[in-house]
ModelCIF file with pLDDT and N, C-alpha, C, O atoms, coordinates in Angstrom:
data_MODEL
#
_entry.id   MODEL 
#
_entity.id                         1 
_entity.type                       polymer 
_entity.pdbx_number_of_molecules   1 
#
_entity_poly.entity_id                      1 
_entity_poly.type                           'polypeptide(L)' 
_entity_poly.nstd_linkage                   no 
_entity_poly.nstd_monomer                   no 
_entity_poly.pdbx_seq_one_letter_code       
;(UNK)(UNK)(UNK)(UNK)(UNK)(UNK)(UNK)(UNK)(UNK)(UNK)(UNK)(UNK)(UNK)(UNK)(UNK)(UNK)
(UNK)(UNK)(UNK)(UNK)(UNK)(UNK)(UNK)(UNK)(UNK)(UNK)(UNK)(UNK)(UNK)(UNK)(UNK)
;
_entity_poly.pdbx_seq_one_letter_code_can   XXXXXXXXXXXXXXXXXXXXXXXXXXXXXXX 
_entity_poly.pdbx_strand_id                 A 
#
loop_
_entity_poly_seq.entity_id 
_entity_poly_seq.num 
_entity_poly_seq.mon_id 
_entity_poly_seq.hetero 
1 1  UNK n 
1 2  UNK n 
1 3  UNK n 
1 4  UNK n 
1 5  UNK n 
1 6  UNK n 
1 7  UNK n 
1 8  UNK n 
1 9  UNK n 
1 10 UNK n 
1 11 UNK n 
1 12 UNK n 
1 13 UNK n 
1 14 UNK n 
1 15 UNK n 
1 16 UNK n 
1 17 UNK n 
1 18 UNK n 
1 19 UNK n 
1 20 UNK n 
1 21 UNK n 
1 22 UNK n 
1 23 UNK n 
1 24 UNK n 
1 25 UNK n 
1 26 UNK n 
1 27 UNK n 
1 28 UNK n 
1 29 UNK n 
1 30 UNK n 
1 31 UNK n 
#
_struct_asym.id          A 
_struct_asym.entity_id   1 
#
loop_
_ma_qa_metric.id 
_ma_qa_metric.mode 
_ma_qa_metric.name 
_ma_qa_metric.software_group_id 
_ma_qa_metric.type 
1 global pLDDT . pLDDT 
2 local  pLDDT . pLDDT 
#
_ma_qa_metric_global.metric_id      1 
_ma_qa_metric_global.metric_value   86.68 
_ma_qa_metric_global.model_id       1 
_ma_qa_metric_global.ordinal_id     1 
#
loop_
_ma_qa_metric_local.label_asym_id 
_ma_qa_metric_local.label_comp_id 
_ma_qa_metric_local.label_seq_id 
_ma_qa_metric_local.metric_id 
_ma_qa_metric_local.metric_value 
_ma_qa_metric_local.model_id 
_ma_qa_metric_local.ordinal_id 
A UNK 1  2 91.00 1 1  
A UNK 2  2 92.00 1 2  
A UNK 3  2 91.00 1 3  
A UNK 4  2 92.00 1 4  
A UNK 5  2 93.00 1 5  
A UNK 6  2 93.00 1 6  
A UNK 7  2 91.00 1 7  
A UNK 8  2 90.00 1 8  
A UNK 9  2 92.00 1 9  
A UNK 10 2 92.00 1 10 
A UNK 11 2 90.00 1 11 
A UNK 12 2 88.00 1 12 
A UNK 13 2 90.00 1 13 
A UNK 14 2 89.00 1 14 
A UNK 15 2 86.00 1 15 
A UNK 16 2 85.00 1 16 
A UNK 17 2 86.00 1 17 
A UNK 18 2 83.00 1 18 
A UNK 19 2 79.00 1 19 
A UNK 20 2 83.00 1 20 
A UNK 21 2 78.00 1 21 
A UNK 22 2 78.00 1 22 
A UNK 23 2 73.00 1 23 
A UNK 24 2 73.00 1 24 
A UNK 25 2 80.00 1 25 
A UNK 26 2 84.00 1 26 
A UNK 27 2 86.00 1 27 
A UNK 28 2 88.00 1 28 
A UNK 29 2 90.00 1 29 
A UNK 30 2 90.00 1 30 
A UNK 31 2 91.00 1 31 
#
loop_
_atom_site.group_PDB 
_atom_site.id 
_atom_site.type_symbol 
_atom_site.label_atom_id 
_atom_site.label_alt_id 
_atom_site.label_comp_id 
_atom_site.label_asym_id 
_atom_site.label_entity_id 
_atom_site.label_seq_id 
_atom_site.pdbx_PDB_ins_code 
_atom_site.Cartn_x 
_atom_site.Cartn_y 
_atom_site.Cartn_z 
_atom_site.occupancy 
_atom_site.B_iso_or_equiv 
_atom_site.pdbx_formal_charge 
_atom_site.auth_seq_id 
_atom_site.auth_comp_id 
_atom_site.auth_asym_id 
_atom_site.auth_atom_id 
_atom_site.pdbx_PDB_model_num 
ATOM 1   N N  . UNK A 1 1  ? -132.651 85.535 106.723 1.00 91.00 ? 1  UNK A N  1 
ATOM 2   C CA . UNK A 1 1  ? -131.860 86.764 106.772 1.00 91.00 ? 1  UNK A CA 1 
ATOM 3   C C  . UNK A 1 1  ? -130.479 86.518 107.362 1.00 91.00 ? 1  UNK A C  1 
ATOM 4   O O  . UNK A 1 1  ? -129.455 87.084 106.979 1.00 91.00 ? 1  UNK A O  1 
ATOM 5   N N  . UNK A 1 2  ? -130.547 85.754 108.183 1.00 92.00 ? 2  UNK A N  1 
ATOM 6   C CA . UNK A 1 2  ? -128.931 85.478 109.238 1.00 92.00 ? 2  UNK A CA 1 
ATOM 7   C C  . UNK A 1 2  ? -128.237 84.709 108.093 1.00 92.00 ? 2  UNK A C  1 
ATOM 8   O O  . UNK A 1 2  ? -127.204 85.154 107.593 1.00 92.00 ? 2  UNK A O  1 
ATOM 9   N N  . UNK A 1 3  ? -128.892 83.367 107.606 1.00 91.00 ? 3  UNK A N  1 
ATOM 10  C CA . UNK A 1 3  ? -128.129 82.774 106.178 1.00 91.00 ? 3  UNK A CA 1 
ATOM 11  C C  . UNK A 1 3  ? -127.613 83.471 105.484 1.00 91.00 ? 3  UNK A C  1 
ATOM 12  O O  . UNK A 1 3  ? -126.475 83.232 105.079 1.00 91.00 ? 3  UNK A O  1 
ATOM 13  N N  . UNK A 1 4  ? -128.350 84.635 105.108 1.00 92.00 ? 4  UNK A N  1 
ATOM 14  C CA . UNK A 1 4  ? -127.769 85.407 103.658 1.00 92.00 ? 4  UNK A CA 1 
ATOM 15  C C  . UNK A 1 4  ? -127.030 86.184 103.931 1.00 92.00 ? 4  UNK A C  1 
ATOM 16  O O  . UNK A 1 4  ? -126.346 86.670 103.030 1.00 92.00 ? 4  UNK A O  1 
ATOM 17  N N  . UNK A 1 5  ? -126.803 86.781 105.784 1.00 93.00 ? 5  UNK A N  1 
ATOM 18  C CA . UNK A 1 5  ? -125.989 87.959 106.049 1.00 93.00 ? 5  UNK A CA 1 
ATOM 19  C C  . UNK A 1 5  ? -124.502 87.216 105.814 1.00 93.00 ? 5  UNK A C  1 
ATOM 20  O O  . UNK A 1 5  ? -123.567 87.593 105.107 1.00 93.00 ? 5  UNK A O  1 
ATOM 21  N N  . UNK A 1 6  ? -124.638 85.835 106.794 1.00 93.00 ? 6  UNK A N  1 
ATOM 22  C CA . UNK A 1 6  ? -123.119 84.987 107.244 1.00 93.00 ? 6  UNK A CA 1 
ATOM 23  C C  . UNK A 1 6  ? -123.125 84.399 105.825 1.00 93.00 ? 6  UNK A C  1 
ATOM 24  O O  . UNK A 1 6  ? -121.972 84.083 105.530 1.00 93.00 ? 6  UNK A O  1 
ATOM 25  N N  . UNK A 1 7  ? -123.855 84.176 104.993 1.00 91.00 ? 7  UNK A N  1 
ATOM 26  C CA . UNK A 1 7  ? -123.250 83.475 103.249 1.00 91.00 ? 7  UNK A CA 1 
ATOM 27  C C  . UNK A 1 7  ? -122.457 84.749 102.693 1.00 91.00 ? 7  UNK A C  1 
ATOM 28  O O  . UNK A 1 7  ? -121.551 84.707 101.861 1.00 91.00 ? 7  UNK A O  1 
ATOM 29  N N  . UNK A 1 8  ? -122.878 85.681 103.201 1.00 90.00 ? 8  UNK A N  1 
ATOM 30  C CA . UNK A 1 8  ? -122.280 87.026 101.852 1.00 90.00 ? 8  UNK A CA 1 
ATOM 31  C C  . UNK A 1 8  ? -120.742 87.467 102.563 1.00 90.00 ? 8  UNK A C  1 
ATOM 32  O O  . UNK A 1 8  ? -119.877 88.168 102.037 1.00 90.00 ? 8  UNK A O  1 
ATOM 33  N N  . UNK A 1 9  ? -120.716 86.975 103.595 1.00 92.00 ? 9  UNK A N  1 
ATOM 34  C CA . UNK A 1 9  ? -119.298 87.305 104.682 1.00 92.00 ? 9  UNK A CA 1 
ATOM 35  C C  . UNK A 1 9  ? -118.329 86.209 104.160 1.00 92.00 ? 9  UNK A C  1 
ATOM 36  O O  . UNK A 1 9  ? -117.237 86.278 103.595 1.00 92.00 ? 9  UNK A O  1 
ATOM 37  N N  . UNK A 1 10 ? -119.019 85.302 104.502 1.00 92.00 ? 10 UNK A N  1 
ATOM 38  C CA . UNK A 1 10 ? -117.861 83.838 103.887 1.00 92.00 ? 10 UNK A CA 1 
ATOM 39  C C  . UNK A 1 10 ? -117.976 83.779 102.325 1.00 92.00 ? 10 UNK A C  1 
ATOM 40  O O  . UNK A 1 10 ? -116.931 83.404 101.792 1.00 92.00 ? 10 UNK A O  1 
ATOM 41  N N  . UNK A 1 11 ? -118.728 83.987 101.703 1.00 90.00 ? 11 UNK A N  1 
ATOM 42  C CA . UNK A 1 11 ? -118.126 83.890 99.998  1.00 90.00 ? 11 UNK A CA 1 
ATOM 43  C C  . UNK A 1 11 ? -117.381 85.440 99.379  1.00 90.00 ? 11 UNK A C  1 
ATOM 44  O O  . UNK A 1 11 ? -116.538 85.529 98.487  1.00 90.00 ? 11 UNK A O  1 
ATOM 45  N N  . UNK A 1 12 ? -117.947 86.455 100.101 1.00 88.00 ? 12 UNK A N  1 
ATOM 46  C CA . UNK A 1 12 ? -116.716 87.981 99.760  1.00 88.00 ? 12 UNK A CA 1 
ATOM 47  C C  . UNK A 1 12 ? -115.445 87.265 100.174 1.00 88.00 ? 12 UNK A C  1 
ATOM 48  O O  . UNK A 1 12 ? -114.652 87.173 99.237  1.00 88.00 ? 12 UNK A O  1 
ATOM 49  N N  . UNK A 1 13 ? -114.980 86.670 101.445 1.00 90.00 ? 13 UNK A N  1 
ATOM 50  C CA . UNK A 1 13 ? -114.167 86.228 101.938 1.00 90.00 ? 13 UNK A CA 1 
ATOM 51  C C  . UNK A 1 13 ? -112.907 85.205 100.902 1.00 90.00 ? 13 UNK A C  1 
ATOM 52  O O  . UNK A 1 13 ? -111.750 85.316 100.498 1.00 90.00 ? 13 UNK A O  1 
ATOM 53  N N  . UNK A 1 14 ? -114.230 84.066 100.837 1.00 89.00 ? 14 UNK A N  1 
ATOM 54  C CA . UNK A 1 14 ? -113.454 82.867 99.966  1.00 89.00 ? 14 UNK A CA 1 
ATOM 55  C C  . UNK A 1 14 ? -113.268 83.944 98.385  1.00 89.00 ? 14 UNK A C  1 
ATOM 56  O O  . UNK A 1 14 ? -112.192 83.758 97.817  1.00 89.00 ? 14 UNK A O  1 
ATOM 57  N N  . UNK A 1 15 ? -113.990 84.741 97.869  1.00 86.00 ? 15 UNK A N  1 
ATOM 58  C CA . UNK A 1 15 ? -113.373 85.486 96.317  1.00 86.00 ? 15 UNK A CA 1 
ATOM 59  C C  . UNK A 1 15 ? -112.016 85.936 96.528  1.00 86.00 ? 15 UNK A C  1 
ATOM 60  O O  . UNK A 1 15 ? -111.041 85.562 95.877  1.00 86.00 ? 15 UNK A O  1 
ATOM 61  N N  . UNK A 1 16 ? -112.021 87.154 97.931  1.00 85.00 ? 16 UNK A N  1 
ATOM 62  C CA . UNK A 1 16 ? -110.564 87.720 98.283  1.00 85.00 ? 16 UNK A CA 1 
ATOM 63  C C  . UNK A 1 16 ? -109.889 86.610 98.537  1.00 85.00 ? 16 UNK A C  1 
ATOM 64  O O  . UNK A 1 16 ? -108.794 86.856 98.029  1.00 85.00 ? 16 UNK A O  1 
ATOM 65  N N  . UNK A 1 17 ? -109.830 85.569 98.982  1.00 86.00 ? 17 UNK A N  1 
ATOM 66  C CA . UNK A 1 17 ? -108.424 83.926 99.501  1.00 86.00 ? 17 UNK A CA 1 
ATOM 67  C C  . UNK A 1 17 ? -108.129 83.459 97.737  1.00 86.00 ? 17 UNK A C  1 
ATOM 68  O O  . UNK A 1 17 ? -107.078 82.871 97.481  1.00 86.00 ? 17 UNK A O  1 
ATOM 69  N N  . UNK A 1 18 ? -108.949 83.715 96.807  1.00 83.00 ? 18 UNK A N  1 
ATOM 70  C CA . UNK A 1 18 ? -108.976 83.006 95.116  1.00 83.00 ? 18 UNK A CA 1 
ATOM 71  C C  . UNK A 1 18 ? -108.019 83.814 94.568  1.00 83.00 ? 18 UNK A C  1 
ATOM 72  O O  . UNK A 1 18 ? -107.104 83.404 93.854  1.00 83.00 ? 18 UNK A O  1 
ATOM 73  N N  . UNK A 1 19 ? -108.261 85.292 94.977  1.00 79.00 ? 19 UNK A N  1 
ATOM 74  C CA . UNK A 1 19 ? -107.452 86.427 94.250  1.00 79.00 ? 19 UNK A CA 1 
ATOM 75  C C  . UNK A 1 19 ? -106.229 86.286 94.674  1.00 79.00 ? 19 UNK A C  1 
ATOM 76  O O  . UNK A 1 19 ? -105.541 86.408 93.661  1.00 79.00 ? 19 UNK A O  1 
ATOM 77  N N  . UNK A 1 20 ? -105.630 86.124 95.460  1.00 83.00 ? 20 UNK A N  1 
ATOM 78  C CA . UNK A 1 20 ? -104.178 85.679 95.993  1.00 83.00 ? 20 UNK A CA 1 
ATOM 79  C C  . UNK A 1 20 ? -103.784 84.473 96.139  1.00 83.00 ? 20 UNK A C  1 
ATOM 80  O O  . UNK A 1 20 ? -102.562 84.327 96.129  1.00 83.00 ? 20 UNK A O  1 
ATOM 81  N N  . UNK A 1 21 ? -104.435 83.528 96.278  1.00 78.00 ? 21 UNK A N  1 
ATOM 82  C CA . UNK A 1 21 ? -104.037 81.803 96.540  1.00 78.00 ? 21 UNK A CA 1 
ATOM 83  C C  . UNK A 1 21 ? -104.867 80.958 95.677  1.00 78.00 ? 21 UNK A C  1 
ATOM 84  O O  . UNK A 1 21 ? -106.074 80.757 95.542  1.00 78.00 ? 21 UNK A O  1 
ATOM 85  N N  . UNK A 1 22 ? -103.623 80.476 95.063  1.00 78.00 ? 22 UNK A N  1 
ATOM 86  C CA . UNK A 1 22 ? -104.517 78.864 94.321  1.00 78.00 ? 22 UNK A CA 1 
ATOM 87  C C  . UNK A 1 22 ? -104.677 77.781 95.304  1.00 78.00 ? 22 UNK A C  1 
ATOM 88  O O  . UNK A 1 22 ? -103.793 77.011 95.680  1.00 78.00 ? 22 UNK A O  1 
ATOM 89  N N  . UNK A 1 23 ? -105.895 77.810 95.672  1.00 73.00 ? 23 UNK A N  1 
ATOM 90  C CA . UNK A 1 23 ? -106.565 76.198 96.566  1.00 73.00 ? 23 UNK A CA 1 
ATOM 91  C C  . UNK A 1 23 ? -107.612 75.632 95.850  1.00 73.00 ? 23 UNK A C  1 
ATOM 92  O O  . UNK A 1 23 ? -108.714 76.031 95.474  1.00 73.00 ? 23 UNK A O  1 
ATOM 93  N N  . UNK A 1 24 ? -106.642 74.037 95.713  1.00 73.00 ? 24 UNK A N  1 
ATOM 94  C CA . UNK A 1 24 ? -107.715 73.251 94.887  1.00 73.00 ? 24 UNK A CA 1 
ATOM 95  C C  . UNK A 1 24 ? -108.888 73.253 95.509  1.00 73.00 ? 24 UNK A C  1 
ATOM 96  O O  . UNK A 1 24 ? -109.089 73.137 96.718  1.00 73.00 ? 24 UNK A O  1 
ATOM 97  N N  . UNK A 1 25 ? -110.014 73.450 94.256  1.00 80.00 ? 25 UNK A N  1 
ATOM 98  C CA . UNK A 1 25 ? -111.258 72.758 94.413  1.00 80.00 ? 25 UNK A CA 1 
ATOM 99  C C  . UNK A 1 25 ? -112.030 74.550 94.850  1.00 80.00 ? 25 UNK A C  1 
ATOM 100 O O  . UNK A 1 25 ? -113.149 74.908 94.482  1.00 80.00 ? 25 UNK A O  1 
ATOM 101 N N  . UNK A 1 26 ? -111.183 75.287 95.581  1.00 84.00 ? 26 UNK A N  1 
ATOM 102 C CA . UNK A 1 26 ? -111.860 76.612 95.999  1.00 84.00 ? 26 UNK A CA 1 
ATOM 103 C C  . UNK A 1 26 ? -112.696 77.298 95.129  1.00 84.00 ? 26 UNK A C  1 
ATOM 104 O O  . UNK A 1 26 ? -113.439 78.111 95.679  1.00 84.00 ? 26 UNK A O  1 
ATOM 105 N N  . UNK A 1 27 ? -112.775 77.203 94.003  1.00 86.00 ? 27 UNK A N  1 
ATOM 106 C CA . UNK A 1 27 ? -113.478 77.805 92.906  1.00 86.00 ? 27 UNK A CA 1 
ATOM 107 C C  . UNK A 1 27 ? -114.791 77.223 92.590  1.00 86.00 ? 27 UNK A C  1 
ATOM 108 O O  . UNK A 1 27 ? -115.859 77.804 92.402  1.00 86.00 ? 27 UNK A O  1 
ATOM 109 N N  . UNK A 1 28 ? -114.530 76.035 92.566  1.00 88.00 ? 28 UNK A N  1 
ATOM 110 C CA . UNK A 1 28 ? -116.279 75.082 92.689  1.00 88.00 ? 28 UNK A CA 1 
ATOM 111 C C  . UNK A 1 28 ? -116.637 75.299 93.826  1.00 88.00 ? 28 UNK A C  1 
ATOM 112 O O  . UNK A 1 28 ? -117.855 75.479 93.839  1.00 88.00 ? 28 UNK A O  1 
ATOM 113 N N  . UNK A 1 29 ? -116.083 75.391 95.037  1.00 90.00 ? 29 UNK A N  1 
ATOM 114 C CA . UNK A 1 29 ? -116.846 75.411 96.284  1.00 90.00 ? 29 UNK A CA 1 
ATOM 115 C C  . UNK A 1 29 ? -117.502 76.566 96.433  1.00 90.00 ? 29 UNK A C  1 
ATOM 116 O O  . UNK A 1 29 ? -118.610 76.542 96.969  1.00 90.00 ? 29 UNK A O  1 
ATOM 117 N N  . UNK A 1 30 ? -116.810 78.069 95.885  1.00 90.00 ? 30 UNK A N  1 
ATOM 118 C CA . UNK A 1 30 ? -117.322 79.496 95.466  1.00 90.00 ? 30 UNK A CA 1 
ATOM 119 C C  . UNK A 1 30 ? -118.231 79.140 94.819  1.00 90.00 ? 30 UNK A C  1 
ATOM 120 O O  . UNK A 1 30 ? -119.309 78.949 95.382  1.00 90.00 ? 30 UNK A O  1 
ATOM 121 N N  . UNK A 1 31 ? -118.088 78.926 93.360  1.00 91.00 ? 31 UNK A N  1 
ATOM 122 C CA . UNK A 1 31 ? -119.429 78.455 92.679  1.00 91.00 ? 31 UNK A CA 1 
ATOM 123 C C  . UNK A 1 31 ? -120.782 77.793 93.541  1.00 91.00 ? 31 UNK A C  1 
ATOM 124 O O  . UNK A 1 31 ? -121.794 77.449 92.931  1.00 91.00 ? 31 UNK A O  1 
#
């Protein structure tokens, strides 16, 4: 449950940093 709460915080996170900034590699690491 703590995994899936802090995974869903940091990947909403890393989608909103994709929508405004190109950082290599950020899109496979989302994936």
């Amino acid at each position: 449950a703590g995994f899936i709460t802090a995974g869903f915080f940091v990947l909403l996170g890393a989608v909103l940093v994709s929508l405004f900034f190109q950082v290599s590699g950020l899109q496979l690491a989302i994936s």
